[in-house]
PDB file of N, CA and C in Angstrom:
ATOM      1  N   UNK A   1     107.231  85.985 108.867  1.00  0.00           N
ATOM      2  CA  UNK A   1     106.996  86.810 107.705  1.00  0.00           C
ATOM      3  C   UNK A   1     105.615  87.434 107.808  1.00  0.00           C
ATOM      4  N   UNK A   2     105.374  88.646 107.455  1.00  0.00           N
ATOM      5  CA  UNK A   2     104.399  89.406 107.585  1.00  0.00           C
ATOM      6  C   UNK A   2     104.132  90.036 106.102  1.00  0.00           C
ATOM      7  N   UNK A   3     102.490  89.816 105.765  1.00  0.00           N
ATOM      8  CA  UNK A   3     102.084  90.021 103.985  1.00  0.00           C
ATOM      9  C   UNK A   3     101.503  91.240 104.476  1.00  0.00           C
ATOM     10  N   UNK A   4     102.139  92.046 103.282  1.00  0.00           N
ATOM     11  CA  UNK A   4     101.870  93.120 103.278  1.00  0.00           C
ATOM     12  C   UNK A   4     100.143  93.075 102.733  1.00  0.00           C
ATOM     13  N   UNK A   5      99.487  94.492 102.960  1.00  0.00           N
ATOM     14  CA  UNK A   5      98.176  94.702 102.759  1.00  0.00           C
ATOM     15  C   UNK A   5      97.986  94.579 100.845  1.00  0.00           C
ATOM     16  N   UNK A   6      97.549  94.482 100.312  1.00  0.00           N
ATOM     17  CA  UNK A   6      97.445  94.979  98.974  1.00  0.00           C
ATOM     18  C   UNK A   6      96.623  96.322  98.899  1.00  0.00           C
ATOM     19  N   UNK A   7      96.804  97.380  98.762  1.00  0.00           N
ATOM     20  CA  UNK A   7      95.656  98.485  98.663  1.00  0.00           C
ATOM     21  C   UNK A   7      95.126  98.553  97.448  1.00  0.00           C
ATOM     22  N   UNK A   8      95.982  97.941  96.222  1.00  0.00           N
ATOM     23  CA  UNK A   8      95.875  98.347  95.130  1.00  0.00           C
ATOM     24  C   UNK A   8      95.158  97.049  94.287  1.00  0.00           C
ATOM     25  N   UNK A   9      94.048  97.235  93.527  1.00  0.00           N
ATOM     26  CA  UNK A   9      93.933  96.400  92.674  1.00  0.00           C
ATOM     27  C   UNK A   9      94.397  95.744  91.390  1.00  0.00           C
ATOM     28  N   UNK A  10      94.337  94.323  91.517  1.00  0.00           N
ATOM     29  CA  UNK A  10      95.395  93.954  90.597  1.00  0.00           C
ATOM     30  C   UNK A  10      95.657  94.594  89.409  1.00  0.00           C
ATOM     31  N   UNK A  11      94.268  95.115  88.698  1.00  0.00           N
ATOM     32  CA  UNK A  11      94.746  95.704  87.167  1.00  0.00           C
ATOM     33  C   UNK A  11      96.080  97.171  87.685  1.00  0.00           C
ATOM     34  N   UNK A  12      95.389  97.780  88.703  1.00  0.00           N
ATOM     35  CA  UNK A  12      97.082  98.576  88.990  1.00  0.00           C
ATOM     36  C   UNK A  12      98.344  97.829  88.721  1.00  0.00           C
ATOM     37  N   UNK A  13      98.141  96.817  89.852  1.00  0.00           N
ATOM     38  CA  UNK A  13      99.525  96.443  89.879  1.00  0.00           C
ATOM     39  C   UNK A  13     100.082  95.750  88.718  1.00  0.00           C
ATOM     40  N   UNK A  14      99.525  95.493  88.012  1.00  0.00           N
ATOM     41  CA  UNK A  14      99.623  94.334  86.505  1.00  0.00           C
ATOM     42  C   UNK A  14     100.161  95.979  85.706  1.00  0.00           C
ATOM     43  N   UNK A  15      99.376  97.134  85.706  1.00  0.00           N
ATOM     44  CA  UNK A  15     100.253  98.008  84.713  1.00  0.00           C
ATOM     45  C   UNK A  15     101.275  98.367  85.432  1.00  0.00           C
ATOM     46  N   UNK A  16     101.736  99.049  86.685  1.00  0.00           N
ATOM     47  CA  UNK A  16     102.944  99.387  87.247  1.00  0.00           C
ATOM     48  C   UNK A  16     103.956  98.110  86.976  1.00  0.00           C
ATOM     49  N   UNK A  17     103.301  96.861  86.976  1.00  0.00           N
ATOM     50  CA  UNK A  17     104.528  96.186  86.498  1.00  0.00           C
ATOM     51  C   UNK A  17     104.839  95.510  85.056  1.00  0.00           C
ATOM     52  N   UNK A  18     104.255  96.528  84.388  1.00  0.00           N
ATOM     53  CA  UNK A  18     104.697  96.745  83.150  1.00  0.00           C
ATOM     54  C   UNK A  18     105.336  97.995  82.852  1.00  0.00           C
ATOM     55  N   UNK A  19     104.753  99.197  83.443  1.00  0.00           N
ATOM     56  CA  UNK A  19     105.816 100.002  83.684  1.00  0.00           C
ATOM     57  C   UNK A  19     107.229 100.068  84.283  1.00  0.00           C
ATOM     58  N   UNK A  20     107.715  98.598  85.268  1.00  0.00           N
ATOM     59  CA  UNK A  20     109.118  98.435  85.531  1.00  0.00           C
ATOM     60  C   UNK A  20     109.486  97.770  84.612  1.00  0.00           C
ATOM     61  N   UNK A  21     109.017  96.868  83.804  1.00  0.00           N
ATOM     62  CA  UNK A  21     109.801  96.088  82.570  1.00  0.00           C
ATOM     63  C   UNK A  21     110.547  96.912  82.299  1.00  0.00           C
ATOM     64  N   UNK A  22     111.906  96.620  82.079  1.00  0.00           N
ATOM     65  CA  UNK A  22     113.124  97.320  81.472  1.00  0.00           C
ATOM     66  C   UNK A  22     113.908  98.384  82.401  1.00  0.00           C
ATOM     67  N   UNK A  23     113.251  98.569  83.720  1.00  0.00           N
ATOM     68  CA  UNK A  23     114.006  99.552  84.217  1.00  0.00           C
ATOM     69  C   UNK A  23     114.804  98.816  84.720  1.00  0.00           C
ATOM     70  N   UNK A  24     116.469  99.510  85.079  1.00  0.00           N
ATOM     71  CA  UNK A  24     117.382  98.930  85.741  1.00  0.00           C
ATOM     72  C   UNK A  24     117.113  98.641  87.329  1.00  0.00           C
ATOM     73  N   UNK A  25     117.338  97.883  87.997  1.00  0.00           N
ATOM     74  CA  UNK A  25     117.271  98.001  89.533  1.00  0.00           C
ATOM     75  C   UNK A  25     118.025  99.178  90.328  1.00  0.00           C
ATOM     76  N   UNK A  26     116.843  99.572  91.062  1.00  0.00           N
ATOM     77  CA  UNK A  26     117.717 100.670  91.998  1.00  0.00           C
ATOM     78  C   UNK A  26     118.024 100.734  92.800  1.00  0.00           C
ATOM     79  N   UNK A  27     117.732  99.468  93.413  1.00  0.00           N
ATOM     80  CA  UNK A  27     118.539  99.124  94.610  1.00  0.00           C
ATOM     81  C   UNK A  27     119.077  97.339  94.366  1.00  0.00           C
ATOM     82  N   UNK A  28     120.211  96.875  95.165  1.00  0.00           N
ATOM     83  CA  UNK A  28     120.161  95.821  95.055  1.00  0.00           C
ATOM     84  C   UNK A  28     120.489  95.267  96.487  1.00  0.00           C
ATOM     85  N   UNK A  29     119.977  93.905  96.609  1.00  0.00           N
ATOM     86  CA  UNK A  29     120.461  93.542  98.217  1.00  0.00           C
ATOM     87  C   UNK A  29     121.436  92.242  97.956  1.00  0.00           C
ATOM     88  N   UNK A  30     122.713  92.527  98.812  1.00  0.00           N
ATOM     89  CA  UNK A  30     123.552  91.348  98.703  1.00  0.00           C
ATOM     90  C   UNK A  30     123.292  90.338  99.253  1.00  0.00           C
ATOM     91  N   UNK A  31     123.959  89.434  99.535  1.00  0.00           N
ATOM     92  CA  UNK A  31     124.367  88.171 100.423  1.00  0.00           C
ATOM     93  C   UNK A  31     123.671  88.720 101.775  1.00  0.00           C
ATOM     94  N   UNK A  32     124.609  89.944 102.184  1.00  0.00           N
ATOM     95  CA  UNK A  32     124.281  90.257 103.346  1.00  0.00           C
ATOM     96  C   UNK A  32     122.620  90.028 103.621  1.00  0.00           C
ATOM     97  N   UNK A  33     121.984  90.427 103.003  1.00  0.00           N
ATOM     98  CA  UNK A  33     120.305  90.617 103.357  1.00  0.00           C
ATOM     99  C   UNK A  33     119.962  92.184 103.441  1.00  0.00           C
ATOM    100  N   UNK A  34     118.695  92.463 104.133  1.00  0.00           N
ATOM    101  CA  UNK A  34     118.203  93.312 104.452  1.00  0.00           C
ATOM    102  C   UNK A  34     118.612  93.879 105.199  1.00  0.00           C
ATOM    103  N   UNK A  35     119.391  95.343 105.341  1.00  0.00           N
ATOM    104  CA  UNK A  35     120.069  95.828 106.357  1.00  0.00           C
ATOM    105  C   UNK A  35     118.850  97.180 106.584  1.00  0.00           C
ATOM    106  N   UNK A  36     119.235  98.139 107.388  1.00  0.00           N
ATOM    107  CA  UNK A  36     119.081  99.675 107.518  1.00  0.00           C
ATOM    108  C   UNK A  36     119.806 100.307 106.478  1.00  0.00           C
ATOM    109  N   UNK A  37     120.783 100.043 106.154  1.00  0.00           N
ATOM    110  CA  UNK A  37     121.285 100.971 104.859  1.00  0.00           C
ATOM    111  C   UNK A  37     120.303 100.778 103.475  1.00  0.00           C
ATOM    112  N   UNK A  38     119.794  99.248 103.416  1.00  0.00           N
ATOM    113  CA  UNK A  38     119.147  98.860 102.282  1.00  0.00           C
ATOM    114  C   UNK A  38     117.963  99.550 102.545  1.00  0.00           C
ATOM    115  N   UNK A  39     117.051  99.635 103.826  1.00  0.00           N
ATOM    116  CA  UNK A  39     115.952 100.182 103.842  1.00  0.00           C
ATOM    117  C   UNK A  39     115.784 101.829 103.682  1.00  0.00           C
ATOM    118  N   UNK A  40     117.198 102.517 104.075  1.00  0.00           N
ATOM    119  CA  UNK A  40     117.059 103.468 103.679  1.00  0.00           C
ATOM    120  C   UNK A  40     117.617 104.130 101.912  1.00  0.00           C
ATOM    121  N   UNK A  41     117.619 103.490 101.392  1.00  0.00           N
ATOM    122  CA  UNK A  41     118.284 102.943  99.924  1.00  0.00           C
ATOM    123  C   UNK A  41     116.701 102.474  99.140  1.00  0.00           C
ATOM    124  N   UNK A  42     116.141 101.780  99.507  1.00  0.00           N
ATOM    125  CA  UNK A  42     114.483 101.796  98.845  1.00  0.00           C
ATOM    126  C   UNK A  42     113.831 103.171  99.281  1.00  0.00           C
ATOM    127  N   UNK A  43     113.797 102.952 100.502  1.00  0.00           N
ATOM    128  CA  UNK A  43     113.083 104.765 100.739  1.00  0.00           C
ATOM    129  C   UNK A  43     113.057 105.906 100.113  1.00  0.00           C
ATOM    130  N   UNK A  44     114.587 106.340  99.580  1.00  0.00           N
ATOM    131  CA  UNK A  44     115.075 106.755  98.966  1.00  0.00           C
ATOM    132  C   UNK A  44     114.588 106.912  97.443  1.00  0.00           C
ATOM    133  N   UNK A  45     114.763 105.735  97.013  1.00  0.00           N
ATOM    134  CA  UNK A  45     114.949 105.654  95.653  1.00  0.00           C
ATOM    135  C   UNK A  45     113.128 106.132  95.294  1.00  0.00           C
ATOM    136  N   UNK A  46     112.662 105.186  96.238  1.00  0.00           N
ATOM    137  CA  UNK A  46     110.619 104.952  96.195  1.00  0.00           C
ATOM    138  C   UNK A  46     110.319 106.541  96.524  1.00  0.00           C
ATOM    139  N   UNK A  47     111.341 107.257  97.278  1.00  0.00           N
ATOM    140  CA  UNK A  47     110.711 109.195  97.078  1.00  0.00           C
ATOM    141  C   UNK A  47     111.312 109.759  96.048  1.00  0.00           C
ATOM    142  N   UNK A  48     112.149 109.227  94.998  1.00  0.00           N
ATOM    143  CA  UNK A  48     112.665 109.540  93.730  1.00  0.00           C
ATOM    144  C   UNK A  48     112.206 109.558  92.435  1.00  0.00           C
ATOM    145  N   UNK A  49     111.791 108.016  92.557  1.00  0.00           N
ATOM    146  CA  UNK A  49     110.964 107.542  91.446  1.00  0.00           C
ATOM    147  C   UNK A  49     109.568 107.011  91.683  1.00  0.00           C
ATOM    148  N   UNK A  50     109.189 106.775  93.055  1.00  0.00           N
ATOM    149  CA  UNK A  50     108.052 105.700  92.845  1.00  0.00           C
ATOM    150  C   UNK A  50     107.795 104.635  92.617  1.00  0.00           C
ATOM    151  N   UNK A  51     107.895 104.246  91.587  1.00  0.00           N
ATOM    152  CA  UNK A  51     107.854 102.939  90.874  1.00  0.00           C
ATOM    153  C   UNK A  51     109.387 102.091  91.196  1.00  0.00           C
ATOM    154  N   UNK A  52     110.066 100.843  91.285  1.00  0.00           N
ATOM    155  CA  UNK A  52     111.688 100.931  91.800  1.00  0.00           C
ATOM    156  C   UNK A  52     111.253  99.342  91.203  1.00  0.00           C
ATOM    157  N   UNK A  53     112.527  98.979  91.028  1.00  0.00           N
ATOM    158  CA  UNK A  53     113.513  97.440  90.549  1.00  0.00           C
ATOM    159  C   UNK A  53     114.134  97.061  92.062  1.00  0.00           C
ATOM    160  N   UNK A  54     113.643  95.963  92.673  1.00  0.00           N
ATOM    161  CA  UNK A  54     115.160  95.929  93.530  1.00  0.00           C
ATOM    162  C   UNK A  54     115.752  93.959  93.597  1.00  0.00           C
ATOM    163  N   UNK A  55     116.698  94.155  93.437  1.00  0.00           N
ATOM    164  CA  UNK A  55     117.054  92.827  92.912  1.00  0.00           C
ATOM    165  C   UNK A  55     117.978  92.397  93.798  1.00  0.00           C
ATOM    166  N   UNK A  56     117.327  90.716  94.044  1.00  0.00           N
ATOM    167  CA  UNK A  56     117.845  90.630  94.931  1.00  0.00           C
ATOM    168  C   UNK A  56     118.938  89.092  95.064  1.00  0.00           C
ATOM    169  N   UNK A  57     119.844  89.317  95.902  1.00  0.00           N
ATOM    170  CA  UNK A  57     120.695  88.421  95.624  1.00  0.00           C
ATOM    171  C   UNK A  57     120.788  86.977  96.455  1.00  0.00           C
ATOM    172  N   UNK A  58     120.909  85.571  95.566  1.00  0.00           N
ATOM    173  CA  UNK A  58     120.608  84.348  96.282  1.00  0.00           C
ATOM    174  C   UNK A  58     119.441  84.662  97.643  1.00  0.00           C
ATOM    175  N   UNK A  59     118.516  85.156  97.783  1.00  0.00           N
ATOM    176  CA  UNK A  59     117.676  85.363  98.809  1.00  0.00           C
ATOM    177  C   UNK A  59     117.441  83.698  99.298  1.00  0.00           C
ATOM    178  N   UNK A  60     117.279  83.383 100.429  1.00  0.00           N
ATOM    179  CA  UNK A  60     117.037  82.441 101.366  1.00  0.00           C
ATOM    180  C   UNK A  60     115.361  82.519 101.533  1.00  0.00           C
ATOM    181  N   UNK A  61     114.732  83.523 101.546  1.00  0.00           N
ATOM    182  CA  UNK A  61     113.342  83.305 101.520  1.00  0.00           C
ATOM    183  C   UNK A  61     112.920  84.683 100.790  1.00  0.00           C
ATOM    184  N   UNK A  62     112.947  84.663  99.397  1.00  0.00           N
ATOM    185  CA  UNK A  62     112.243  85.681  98.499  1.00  0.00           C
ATOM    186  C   UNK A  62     111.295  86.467  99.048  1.00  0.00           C
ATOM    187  N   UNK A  63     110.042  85.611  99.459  1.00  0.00           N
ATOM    188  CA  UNK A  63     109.045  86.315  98.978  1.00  0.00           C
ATOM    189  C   UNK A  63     109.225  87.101 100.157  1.00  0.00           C
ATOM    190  N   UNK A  64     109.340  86.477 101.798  1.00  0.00           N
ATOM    191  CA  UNK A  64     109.703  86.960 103.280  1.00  0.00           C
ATOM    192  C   UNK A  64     110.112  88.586 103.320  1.00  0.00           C
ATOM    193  N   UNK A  65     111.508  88.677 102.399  1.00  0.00           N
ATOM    194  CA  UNK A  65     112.684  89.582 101.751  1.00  0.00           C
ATOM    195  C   UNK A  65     111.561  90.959 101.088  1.00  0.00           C
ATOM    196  N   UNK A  66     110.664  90.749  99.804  1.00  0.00           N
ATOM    197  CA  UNK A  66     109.978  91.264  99.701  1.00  0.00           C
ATOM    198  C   UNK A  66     109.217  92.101 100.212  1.00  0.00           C
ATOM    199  N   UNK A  67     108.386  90.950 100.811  1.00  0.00           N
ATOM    200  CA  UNK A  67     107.012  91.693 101.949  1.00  0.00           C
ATOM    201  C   UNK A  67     107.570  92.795 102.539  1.00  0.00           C
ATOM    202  N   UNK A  68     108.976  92.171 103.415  1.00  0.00           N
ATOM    203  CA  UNK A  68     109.680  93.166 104.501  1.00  0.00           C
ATOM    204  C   UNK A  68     109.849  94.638 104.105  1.00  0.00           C
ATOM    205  N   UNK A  69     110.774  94.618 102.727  1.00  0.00           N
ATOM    206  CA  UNK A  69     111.277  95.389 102.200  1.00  0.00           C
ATOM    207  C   UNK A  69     109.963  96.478 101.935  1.00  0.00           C
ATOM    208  N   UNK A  70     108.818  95.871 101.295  1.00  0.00           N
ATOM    209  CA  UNK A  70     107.479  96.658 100.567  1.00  0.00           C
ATOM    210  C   UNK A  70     106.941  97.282 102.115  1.00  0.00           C
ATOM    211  N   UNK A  71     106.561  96.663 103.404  1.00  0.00           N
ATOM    212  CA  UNK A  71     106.244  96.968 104.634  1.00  0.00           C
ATOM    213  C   UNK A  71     107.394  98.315 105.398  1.00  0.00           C
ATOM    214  N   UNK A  72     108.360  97.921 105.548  1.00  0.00           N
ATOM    215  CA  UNK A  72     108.917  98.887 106.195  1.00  0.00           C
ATOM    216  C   UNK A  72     109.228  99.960 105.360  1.00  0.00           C
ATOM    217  N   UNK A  73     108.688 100.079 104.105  1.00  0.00           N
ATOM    218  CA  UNK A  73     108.835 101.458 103.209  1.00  0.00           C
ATOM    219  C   UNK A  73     107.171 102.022 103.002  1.00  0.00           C
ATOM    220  N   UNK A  74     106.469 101.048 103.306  1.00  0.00           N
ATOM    221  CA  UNK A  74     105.135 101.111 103.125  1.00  0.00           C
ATOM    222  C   UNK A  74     104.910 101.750 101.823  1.00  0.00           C
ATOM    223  N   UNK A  75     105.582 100.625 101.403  1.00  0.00           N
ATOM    224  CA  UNK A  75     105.025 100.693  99.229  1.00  0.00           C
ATOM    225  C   UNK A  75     104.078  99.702  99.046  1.00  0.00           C
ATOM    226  N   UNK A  76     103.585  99.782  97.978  1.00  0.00           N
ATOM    227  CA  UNK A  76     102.870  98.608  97.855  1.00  0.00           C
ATOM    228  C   UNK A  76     103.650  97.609  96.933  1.00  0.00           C
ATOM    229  N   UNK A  77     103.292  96.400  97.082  1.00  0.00           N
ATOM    230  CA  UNK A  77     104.764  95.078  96.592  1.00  0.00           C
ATOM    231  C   UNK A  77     103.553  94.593  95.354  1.00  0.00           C
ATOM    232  N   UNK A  78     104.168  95.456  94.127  1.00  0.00           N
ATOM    233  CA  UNK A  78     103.598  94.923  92.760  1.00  0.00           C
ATOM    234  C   UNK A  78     104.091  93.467  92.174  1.00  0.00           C
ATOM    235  N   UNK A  79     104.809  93.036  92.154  1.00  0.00           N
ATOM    236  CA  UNK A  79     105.473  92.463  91.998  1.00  0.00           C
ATOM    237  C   UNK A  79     106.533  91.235  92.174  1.00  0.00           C
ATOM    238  N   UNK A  80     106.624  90.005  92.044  1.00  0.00           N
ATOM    239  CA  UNK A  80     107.941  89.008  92.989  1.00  0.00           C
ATOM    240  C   UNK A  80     108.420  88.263  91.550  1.00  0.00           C
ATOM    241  N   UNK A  81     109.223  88.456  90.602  1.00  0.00           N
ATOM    242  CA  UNK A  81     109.784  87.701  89.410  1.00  0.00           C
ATOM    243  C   UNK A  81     111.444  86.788  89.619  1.00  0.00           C
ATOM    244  N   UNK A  82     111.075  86.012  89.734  1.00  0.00           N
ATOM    245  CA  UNK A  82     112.780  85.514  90.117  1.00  0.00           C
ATOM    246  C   UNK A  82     112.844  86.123  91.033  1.00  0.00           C
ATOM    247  N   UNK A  83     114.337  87.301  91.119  1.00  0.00           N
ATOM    248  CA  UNK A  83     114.480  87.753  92.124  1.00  0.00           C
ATOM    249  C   UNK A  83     114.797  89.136  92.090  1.00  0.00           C
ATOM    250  N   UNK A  84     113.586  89.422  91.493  1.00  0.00           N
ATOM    251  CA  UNK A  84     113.246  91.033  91.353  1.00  0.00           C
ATOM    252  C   UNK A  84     111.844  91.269  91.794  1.00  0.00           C
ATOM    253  N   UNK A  85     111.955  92.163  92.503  1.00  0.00           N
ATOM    254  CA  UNK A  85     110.794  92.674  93.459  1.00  0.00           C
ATOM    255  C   UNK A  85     110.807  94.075  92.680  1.00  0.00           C
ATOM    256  N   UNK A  86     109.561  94.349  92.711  1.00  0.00           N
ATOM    257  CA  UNK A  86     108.956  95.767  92.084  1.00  0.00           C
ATOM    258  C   UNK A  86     107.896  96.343  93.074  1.00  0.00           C
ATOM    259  N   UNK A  87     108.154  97.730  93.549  1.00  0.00           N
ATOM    260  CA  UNK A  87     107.495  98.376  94.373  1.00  0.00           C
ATOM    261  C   UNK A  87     107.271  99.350  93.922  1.00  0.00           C
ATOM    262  N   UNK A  88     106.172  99.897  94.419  1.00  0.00           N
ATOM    263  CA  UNK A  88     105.736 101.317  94.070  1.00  0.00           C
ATOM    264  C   UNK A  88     105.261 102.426  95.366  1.00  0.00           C
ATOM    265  N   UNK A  89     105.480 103.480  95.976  1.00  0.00           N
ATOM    266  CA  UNK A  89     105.148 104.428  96.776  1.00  0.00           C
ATOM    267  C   UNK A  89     104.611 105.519  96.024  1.00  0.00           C
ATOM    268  N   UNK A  90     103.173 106.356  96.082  1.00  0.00           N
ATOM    269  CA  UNK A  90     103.305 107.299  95.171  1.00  0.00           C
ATOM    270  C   UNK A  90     103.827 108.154  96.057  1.00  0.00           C
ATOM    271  N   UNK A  91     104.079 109.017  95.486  1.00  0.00           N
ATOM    272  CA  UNK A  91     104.732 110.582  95.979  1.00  0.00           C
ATOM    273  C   UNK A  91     103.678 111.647  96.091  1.00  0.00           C
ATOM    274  N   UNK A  92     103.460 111.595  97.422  1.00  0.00           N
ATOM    275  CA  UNK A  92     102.120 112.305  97.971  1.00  0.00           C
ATOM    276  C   UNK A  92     102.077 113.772  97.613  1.00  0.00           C
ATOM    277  N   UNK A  93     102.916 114.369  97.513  1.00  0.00           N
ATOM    278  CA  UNK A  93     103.057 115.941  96.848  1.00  0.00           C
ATOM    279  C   UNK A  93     103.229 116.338  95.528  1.00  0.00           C
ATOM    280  N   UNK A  94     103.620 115.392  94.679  1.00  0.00           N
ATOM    281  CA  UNK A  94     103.656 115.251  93.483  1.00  0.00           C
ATOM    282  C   UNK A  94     103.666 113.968  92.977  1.00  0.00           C
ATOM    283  N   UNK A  95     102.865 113.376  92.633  1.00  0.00           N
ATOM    284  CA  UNK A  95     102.679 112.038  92.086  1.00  0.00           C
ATOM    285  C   UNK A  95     103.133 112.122  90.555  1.00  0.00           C
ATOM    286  N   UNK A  96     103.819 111.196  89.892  1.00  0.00           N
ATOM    287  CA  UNK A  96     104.560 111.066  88.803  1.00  0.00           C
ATOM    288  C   UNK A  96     103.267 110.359  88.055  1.00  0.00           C
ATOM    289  N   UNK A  97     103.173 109.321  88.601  1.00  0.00           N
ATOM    290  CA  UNK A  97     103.020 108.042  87.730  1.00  0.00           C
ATOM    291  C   UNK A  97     101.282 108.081  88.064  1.00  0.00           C
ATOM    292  N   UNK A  98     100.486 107.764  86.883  1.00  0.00           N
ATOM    293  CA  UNK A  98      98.650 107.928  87.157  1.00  0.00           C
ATOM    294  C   UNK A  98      98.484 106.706  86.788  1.00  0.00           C
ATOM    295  N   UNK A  99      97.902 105.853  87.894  1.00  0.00           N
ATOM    296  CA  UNK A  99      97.365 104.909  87.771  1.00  0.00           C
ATOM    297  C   UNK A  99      96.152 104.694  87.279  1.00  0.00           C
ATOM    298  N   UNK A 100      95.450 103.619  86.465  1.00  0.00           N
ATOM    299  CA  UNK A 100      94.463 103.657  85.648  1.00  0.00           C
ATOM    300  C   UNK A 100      93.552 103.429  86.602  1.00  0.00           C
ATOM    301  N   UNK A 101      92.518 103.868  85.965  1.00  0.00           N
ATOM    302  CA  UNK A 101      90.865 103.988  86.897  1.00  0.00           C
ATOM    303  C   UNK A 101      89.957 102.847  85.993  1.00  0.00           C
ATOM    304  N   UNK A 102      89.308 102.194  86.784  1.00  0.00           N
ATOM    305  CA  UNK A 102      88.100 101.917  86.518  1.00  0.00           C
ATOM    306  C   UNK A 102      87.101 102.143  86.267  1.00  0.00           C
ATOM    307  N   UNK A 103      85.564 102.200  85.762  1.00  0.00           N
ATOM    308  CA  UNK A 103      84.269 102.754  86.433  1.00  0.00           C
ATOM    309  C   UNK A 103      83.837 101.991  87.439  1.00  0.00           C
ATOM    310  N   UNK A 104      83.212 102.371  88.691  1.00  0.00           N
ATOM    311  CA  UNK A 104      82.588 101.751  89.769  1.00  0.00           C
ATOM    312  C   UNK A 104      81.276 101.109  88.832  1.00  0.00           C
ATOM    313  N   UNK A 105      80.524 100.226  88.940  1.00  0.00           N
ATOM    314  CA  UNK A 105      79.318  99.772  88.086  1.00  0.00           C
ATOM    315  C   UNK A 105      78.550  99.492  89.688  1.00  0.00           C
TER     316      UNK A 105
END
């Protein structure tokens, strides 16, 4: 298993994952696991929306499942609740979603 980088500081990731509260999952992974269809199915969804639900089913190693999923889409992995993973990619040409700023002190 390989941990993804965090780029983002936690107060980001603490509001983006309050911004997924309530969204439906947009992707889900079966039994099967992590396929190429699933990775191109987050990709997808993460150049759609950005922000994504992906829920996942009886996983054998959650967090592993995660990382993978957040790495080979190169989102950043806000998120591990039960077995819902929350990712975020912004959308480099049009960014949706404004993440809160700090002041540098």
């Amino acid at each position: 298993m390989t941990n993804v980088q965090r780029s983002l500081p936690g107060f980001q990731r603490k509001h983006l994952r309050k911004l997924a509260h309530g969204r439906k999952p947009a992707v889900m992974v079966g039994t099967g696991g992590v396929s190429e269809a699933v990775h191109r199915a987050v990709d997808q969804a993460l150049s759609d929306h950005e922000l994504i639900v992906v829920k996942l089913h009886q996983p054998p190693d959650k967090k592993g499942m995660a990382s993978e999923l957040a790495e080979h889409a190169g989102a950043e992995l806000c998120g591990l609740v039960g077995h819902t993973v929350i990712l975020y990619r912004a959308n480099p040409e049009d960014p949706q979603i404004e993440l809160p700023q700090r002041d540098a002190d």
